[in-house]
Structure formats: C-alpha cells, structure tokens
Protein backbone atom coordinates (compact mmCIF):
# COMPACT_ATOMS: atom_id res chain seq x y z
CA UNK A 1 66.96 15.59 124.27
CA UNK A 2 69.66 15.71 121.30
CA UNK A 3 69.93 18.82 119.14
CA UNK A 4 68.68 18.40 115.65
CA UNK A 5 71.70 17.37 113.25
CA UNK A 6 73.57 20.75 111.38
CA UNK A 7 72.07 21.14 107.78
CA UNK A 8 75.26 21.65 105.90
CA UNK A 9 73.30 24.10 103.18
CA UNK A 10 71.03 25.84 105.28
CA UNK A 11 74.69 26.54 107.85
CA UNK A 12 76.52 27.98 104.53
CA UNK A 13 73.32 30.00 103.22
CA UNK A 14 73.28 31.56 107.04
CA UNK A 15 77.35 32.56 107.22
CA UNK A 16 77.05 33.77 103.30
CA UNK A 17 74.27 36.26 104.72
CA UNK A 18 75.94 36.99 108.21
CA UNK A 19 79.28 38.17 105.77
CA UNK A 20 77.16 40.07 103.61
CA UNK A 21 75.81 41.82 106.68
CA UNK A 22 79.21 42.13 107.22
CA UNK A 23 80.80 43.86 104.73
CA UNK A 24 77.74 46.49 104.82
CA UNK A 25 78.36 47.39 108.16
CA UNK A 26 82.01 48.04 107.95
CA UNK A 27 81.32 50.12 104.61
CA UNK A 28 78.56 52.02 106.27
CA UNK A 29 81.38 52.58 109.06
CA UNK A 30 84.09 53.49 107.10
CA UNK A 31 82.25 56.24 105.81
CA UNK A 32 81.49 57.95 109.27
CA UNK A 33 83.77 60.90 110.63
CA UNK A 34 86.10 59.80 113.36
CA UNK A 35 85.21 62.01 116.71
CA UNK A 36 87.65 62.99 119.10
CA UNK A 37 85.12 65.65 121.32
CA UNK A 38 81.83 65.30 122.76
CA UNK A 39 78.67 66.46 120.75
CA UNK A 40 78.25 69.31 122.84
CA UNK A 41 79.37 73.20 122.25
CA UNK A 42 81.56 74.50 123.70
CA UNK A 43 81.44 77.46 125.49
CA UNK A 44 84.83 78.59 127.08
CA UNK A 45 87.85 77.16 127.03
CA UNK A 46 90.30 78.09 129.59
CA UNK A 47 93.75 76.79 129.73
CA UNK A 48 94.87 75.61 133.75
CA UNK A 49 98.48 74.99 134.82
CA UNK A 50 100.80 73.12 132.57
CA UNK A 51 99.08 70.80 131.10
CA UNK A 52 94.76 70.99 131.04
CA UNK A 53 92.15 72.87 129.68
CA UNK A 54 88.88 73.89 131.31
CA UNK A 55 85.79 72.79 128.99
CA UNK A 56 83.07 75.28 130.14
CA UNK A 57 79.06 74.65 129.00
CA UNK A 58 76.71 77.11 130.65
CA UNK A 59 72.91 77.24 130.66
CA UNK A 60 71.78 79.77 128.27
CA UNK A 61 75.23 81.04 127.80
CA UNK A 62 75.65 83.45 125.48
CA UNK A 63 77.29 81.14 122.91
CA UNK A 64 74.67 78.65 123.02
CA UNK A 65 74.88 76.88 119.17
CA UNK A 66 78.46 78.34 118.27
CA UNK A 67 80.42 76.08 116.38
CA UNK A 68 82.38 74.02 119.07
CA UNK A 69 85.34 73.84 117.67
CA UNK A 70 86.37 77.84 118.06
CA UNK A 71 85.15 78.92 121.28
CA UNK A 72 85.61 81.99 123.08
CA UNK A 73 88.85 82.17 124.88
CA UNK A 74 90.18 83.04 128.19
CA UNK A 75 90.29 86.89 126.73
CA UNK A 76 87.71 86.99 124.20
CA UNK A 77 84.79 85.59 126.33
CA UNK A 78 82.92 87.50 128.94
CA UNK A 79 81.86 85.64 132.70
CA UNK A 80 79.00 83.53 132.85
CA UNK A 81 75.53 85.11 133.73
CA UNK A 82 75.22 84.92 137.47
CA UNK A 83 73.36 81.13 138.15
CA UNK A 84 70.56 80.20 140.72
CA UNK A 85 72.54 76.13 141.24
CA UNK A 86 76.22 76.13 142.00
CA UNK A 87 78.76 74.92 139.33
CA UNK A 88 79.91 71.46 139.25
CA UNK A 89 83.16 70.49 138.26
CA UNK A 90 83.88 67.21 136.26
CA UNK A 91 87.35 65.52 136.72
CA UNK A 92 87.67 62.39 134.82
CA UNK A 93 90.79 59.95 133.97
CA UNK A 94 94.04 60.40 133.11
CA UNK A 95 93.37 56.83 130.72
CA UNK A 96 90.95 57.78 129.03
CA UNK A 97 89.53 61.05 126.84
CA UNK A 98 86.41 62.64 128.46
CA UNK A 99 83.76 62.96 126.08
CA UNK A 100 82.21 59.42 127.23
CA UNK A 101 80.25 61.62 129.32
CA UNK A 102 79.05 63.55 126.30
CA UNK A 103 78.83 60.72 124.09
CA UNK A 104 75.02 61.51 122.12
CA UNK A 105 72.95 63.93 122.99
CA UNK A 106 70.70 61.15 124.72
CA UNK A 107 73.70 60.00 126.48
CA UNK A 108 75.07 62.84 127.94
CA UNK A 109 75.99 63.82 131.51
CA UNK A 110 77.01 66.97 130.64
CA UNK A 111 73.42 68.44 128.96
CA UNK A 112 71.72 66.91 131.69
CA UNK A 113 73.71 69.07 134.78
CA UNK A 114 73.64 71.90 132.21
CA UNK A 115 69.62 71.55 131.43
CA UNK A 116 69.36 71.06 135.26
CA UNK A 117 70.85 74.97 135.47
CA UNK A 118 74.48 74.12 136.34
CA UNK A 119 77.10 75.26 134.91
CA UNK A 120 79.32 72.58 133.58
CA UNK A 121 83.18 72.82 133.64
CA UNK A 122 84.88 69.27 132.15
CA UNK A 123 89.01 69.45 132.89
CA UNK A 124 90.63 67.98 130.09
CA UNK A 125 94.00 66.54 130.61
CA UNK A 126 95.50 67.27 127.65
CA UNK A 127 98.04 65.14 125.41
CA UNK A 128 101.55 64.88 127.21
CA UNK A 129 104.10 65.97 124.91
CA UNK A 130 108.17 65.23 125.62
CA UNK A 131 108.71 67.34 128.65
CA UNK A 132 105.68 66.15 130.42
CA UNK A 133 106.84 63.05 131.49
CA UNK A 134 108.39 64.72 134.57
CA UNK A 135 104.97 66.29 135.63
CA UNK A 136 103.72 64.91 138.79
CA UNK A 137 100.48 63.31 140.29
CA UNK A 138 101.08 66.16 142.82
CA UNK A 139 101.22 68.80 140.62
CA UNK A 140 97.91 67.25 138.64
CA UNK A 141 95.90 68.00 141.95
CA UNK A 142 97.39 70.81 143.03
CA UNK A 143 98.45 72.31 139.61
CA UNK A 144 95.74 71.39 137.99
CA UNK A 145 92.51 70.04 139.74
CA UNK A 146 92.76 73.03 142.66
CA UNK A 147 93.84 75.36 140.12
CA UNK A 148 90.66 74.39 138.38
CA UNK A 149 88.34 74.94 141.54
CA UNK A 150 89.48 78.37 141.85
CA UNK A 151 89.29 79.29 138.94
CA UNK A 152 85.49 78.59 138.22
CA UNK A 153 85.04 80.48 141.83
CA UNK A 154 86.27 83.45 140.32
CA UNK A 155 84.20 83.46 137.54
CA UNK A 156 81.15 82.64 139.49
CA UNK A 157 81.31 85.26 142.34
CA UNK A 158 83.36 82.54 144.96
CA UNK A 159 80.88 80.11 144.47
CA UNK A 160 82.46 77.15 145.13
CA UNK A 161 81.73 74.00 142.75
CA UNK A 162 80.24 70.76 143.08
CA UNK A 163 83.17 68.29 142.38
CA UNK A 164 82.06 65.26 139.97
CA UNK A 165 84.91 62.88 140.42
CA UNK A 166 85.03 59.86 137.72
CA UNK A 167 87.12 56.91 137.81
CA UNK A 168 90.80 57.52 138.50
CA UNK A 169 89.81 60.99 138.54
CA UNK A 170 87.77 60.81 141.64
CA UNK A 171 90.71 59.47 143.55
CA UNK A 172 92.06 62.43 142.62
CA UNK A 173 89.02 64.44 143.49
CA UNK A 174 89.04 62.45 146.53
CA UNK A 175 92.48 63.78 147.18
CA UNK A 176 91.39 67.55 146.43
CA UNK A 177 88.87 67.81 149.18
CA UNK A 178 91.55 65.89 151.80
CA UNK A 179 94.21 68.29 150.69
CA UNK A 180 92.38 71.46 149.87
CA UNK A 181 88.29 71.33 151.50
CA UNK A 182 87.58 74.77 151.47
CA UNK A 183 87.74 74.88 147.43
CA UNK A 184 84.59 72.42 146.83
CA UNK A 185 80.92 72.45 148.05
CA UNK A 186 79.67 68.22 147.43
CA UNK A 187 81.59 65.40 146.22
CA UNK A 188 80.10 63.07 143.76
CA UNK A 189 82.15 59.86 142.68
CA UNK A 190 81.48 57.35 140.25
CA UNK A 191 83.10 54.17 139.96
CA UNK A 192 86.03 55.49 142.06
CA UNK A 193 88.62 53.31 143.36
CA UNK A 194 89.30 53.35 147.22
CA UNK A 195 90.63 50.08 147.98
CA UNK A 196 93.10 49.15 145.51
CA UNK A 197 93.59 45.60 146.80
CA UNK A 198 89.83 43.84 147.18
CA UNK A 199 90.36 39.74 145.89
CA UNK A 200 88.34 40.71 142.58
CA UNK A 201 90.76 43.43 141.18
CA UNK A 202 92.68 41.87 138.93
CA UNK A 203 93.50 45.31 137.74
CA UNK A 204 95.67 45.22 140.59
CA UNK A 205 96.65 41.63 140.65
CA UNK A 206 98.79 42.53 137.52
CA UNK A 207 100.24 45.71 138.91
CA UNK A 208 101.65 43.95 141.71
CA UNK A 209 104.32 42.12 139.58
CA UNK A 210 105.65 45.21 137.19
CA UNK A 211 108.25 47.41 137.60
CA UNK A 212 106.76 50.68 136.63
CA UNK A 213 110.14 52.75 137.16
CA UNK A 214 111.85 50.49 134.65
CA UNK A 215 108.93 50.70 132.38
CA UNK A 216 108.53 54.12 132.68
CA UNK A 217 112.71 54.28 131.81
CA UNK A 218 112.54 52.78 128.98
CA UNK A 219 108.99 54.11 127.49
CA UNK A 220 109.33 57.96 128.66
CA UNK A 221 105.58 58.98 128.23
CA UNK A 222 103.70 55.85 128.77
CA UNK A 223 102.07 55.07 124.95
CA UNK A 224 97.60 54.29 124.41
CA UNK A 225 98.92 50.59 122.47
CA UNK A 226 100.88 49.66 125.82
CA UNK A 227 97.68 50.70 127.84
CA UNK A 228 95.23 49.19 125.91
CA UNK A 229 96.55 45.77 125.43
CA UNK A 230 97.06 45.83 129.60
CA UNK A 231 93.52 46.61 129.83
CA UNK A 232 92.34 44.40 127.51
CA UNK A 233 93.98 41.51 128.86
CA UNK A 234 91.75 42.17 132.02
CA UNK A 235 88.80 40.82 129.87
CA UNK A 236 89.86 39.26 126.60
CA UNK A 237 86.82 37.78 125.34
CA UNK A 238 84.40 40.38 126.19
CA UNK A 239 86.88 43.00 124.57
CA UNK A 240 88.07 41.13 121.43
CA UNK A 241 85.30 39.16 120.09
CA UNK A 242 81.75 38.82 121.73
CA UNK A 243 80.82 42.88 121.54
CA UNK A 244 81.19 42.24 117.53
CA UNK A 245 78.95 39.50 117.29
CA UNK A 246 76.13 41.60 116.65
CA UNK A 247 77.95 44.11 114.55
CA UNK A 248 76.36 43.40 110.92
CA UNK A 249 73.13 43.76 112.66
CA UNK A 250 74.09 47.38 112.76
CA UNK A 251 73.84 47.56 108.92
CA UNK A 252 70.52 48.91 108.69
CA UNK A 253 70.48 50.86 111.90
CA UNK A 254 72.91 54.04 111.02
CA UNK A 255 72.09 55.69 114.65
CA UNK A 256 72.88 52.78 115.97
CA UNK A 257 76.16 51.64 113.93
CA UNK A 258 77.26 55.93 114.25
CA UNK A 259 76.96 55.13 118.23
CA UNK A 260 78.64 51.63 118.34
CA UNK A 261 81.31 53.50 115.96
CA UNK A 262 81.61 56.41 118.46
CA UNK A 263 82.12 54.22 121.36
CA UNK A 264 84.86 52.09 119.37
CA UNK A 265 86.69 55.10 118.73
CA UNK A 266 86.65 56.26 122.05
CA UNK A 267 87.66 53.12 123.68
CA UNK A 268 91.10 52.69 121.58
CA UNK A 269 91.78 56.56 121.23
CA UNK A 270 93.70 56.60 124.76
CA UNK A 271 95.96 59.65 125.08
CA UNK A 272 99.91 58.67 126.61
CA UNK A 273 100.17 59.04 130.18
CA UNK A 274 102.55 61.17 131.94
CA UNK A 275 106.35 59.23 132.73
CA UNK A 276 106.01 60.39 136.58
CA UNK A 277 102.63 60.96 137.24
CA UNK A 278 101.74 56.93 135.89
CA UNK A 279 104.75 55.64 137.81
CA UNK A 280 103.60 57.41 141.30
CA UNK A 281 99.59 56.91 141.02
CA UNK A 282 101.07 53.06 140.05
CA UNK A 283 102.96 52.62 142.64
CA UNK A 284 101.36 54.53 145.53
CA UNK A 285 97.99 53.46 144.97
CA UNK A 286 98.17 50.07 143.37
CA UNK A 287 101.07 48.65 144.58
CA UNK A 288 101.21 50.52 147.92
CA UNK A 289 97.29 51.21 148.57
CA UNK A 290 98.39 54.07 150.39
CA UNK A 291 95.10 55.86 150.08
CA UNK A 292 93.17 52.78 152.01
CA UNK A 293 95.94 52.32 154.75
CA UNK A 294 96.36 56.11 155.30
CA UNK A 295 100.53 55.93 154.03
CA UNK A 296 100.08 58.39 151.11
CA UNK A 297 101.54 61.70 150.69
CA UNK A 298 101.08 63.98 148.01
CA UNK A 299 101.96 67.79 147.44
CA UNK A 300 103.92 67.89 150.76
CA UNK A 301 101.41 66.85 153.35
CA UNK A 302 100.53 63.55 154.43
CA UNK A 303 96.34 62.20 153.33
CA UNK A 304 93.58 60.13 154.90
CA UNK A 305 90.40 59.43 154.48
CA UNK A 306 89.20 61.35 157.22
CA UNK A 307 90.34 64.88 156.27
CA UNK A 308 87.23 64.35 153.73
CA UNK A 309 84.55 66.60 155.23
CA UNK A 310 82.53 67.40 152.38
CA UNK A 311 78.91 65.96 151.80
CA UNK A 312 79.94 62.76 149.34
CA UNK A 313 77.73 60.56 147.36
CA UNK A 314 79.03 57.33 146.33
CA UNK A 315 78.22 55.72 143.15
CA UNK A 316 79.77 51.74 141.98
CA UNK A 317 78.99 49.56 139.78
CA UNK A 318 77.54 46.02 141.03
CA UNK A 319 79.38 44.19 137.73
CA UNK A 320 82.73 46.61 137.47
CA UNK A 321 85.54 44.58 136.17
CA UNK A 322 87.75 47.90 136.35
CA UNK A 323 86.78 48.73 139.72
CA UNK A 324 84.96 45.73 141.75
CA UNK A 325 82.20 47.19 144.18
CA UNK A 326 84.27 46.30 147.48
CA UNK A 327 86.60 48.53 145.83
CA UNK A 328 84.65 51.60 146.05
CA UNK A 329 82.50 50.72 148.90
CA UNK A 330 85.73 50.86 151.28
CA UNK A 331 84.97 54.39 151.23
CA UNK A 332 82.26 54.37 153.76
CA UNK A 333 84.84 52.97 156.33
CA UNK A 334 87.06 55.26 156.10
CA UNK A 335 85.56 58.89 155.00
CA UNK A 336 85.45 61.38 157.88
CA UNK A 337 82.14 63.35 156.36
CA UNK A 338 79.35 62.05 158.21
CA UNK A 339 77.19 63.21 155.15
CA UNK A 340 77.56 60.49 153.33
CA UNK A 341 75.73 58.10 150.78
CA UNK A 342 76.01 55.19 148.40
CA UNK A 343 74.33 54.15 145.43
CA UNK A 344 74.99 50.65 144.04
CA UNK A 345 74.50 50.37 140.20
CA UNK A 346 73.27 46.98 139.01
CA UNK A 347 75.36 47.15 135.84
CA UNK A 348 79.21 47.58 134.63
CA UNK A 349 81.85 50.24 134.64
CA UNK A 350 80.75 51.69 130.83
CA UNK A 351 77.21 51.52 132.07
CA UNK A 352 77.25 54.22 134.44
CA UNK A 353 78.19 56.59 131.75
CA UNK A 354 76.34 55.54 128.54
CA UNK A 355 73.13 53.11 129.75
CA UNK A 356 70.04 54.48 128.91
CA UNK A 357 69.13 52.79 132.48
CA UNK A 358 71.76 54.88 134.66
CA UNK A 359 70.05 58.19 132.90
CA UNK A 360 67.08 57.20 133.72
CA UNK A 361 67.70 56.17 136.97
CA UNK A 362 71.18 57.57 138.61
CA UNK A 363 70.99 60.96 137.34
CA UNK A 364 67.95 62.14 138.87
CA UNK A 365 69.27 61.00 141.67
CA UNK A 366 72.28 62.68 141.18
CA UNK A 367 70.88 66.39 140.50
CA UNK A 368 68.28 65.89 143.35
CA UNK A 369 71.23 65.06 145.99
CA UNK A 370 72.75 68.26 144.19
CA UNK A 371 70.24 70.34 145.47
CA UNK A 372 70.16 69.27 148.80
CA UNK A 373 71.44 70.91 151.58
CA UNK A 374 74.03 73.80 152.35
C-alpha cells in the first residue's frame, strides 16, 4: 500500500512550527549555567601525587549542605566519623570529566553509595598543564590510583576501600589490584575494556593505523577537539544529528532541556590528555593488547590477569559501541580471583551511568554484592 501524497501546506505549516520549537529551546538553553562539577557537595578535597585530587562525600559528614565549591581542605578538615560499610573508591577516565556519575540528583552514583553508608572518594584527574605531558601511565597507578588507596586507609582506620573502576579507569583499577592487592577490598568494573581487539571495536580498528608517538610529537598534551572528533567518527550519525531530533520538544520541559543541556556539556568538555601517558595506554593496550596476552609491564614489574585476587564484579553493556561486550567479558578467562561475577546490561555505554533503568536495576545489585562477604 502507497503512502498518501505530501501536502505541500500542511509540510511547511509543520517545519514553520518544528523551527519555532526550535528557536525556544536553544533560548531556553542559552540561558542555563554551564556545569563543570557534579551536583553533589563536596566534602574534602585532598590533593594526590602530581596531578589528581581526591573528591571525598561522606554520610552525614559534618559538612553535609556546605557550598561545594570551598570545601574543607587537606588541613582545615577533620577525619571522617568512623563508618559501619567500607569506603569505595571511584576511578574513572582519563577522556572524560567525572561528574557523569553525579549528573542529577536522580542520576547519581555517588548519593546512592553515600545514602547506602559508604563513604565516597571520586579521583579526579585533573587538567594537564605543559609539564605534564611527560607524566606516565605508570606513575597514574602508582602515583596516583595507589596513592589514592592509601590514603583513604589512613583516614578510615586501614580500612581498605572498595575499588569502583569505570571505563578506561577500570583497566587501570584492574592494574592496581595486579600490581598492588593488598591496598583494595572488592573490585567493581563497569564497561571496562579487557580485550582490546574483539571484531566489533572499531575503537581499536582505528588505533591500529596511527602513529601515536608522532602525534603525540607534534601535539604535546593531546587537545578535547582532536579527541572528540576521533570519537565521534566512531558513530557519526548517532552523535551529530539523530540525538537532536527531539530537541525543540525540550522547549516546554526545563528539567528536561537543563538535563539534555548538562549531558551536552559534559560530552564535549573533554580535558587534554597527558603526551606520555596517551601514547603508552595507546600503544600498549590498543595496539599491543598487552593486558589480554599477558605482555604488559607497568611501574617495573611485569602484569597478568591472574595476579587479580580480589572478589570482582563485572558489569558491560549488551549495546557498547565504546567497549563491545566480548570486550569486557574476556575478563572471566583470564582473572585469577575465583570470586567472580558478571552482569550484562541490556543497554549502551552512557546507559550504565545515567538510565533511570541501570539505577533501578544495577545499583542494587551493586551495593548488595558490596555487602557481601569478607
């Protein structure tokens, strides 16, 4: 059966409307503040090694409400209250800014660990200026993520944390407990890449053909416009056009258009990467997939799989065009902790974080595995 024939009027009264729509939305947008943090206080901030920050949020802390953007400090603020559930930890990417995990307060992993009664510790990676570019990946784990560990043992009696490992940074978190198991309790990764050369990564498939030292030469610092545009080539369409199909729909709905804003500014507000840190995670991981085939080395010692003894619950996404599900399920292979579990998500790599279906569903899950054994 044929479609009905395009009334010519009724088509222009329909786009006339849709622009109208339109230009209310992007008014109603310009006129929002631009975040940069999550919507959460801020408790304690506590610089670690050269280049990161520790983001503490505790239950019931004593500066529960305080205005976010002056915390305590290092000196000024006094130890956390002793806690009946072990800290967790939260490394994320180097790519990407953190607070998509404290996006709204509905959408936020951060107040649900904390209401759960852990104390919450985010490690911020912050901006690389000049000299950073000869910081390496191994002194990001060692410097930085280990440094971290101890530190929030120290303030909570030597209890050691939970490690939350996200993205790139649960490789890394990965690499902690090989490298250094005594300073974590449980490993939880999300949509952590294992296997950086399954048929569907085509993350990978255009890593294979760059020369990272050269572009690292002649960049320094690696910049958020020559990241972006790589990732967005990944998935053009989705990226570039289809998401803002729906965007004058948003005129009327200023939760929703202060969300969709939020996420928009997250997405293209990538901080530069570290010159020698990008170029070795690049080439040893992508290029090399030394962490599947047991080849990589980092602070010193050589790393496998199998020095992971910690309890470690697996979470992928069944749709992840970042990191495919074979990529993350490789882990079960090749992880020496018996303890182990996996969860598959039926949705995509944002969807773990923000969904109101993954905090209804994965995060219960999440605090109850938490509490489970030693």
């Amino acid at each position: 059966m044929m479609d009905p024939p395009i009334d010519p009027l009724r088509a222009q009264g329909e786009i006339g409307d849709w622009q109208q729509r339109l230009a209310r939305a992007l008014e109603a947008a310009e006129r929002l503040p631009a975040p940069t943090a999550g919507v959460t206080p801020v408790d304690v901030r506590l610089p670690i090694g050269r280049r990161a920050e520790l983001l503490g949020y505790y239950p019931g802390g004593d500066w529960q409400g305080k205005d976010s953007a002056a915390p305590p400090s290092e000196e000024t603020a006094p130890s956390p209250q002793r806690q009946e559930r072990p800290p967790v930890l939260i490394v994320y990417s180097l790519v990407n800014r953190p607070f998509i995990l404290d996006l709204t307060a509905e959408r936020s992993w951060i107040r649900r660990l904390r209401a759960a009664g852990h104390p919450v510790y985010l490690l911020d990676w912050r901006e690389p200026q000049g000299a950073d570019r000869f910081i390496s990946l191994d002194e990001h784990i060692d410097g930085g993520l280990a440094a971290a560990a101890v530190t929030i043992a120290d303030r909570h009696d030597g209890q050691k944390p939970h490690l939350l490992g996200i993205c790139q940074g649960g490789t890394f978190a990965l690499c902690l407990a090989a490298l250094r198991p005594n300073l974590l309790k449980r490993l939880v990764l999300l949509v952590t890449p294992v296997d950086f050369a399954t048929p569907e990564d085509r993350l990978s498939q255009l890593a294979q053909g760059l020369d990272f030292e050269r572009i690292g030469e002649r960049l320094g610092n690696i910049s958020a416009h020559w990241l972006n545009a790589f990732f967005v080539a990944l998935k053009p369409y989705r990226l570039l056009s289809q998401r803002y199909l729906d965007f004058p729909e948003l005129a009327e709905q200023p939760q929703a258009l202060e969300d969709f804003m939020r996420l928009e500014r997250w997405m293209y507000d990538s901080p530069r990467q570290p010159r020698a840190a990008f170029t070795q995670f690049a080439r040893d991981f992508y290029q090399r997939n030394g962490l599947l085939n047991g080849t990589l080395e980092l602070c010193g010692e050589p790393l496998t799989l199998d020095q992971v003894r910690a309890p470690t619950l697996n979470i992928y996404a069944a749709h992840d065009h970042l990191v495919p599900a074979a990529a993350a399920q490789a882990l079960r292979d090749h992880i020496g902790t018996p303890h182990y579990r996996e969860i598959a998500f039926a949705g995509g790599h944002l969807g773990v974080f923000i969904s109101r279906r993954a905090h209804r569903e994965l995060l219960p899950e999440v605090l109850a595995w938490l509490a489970t054994g030693p």
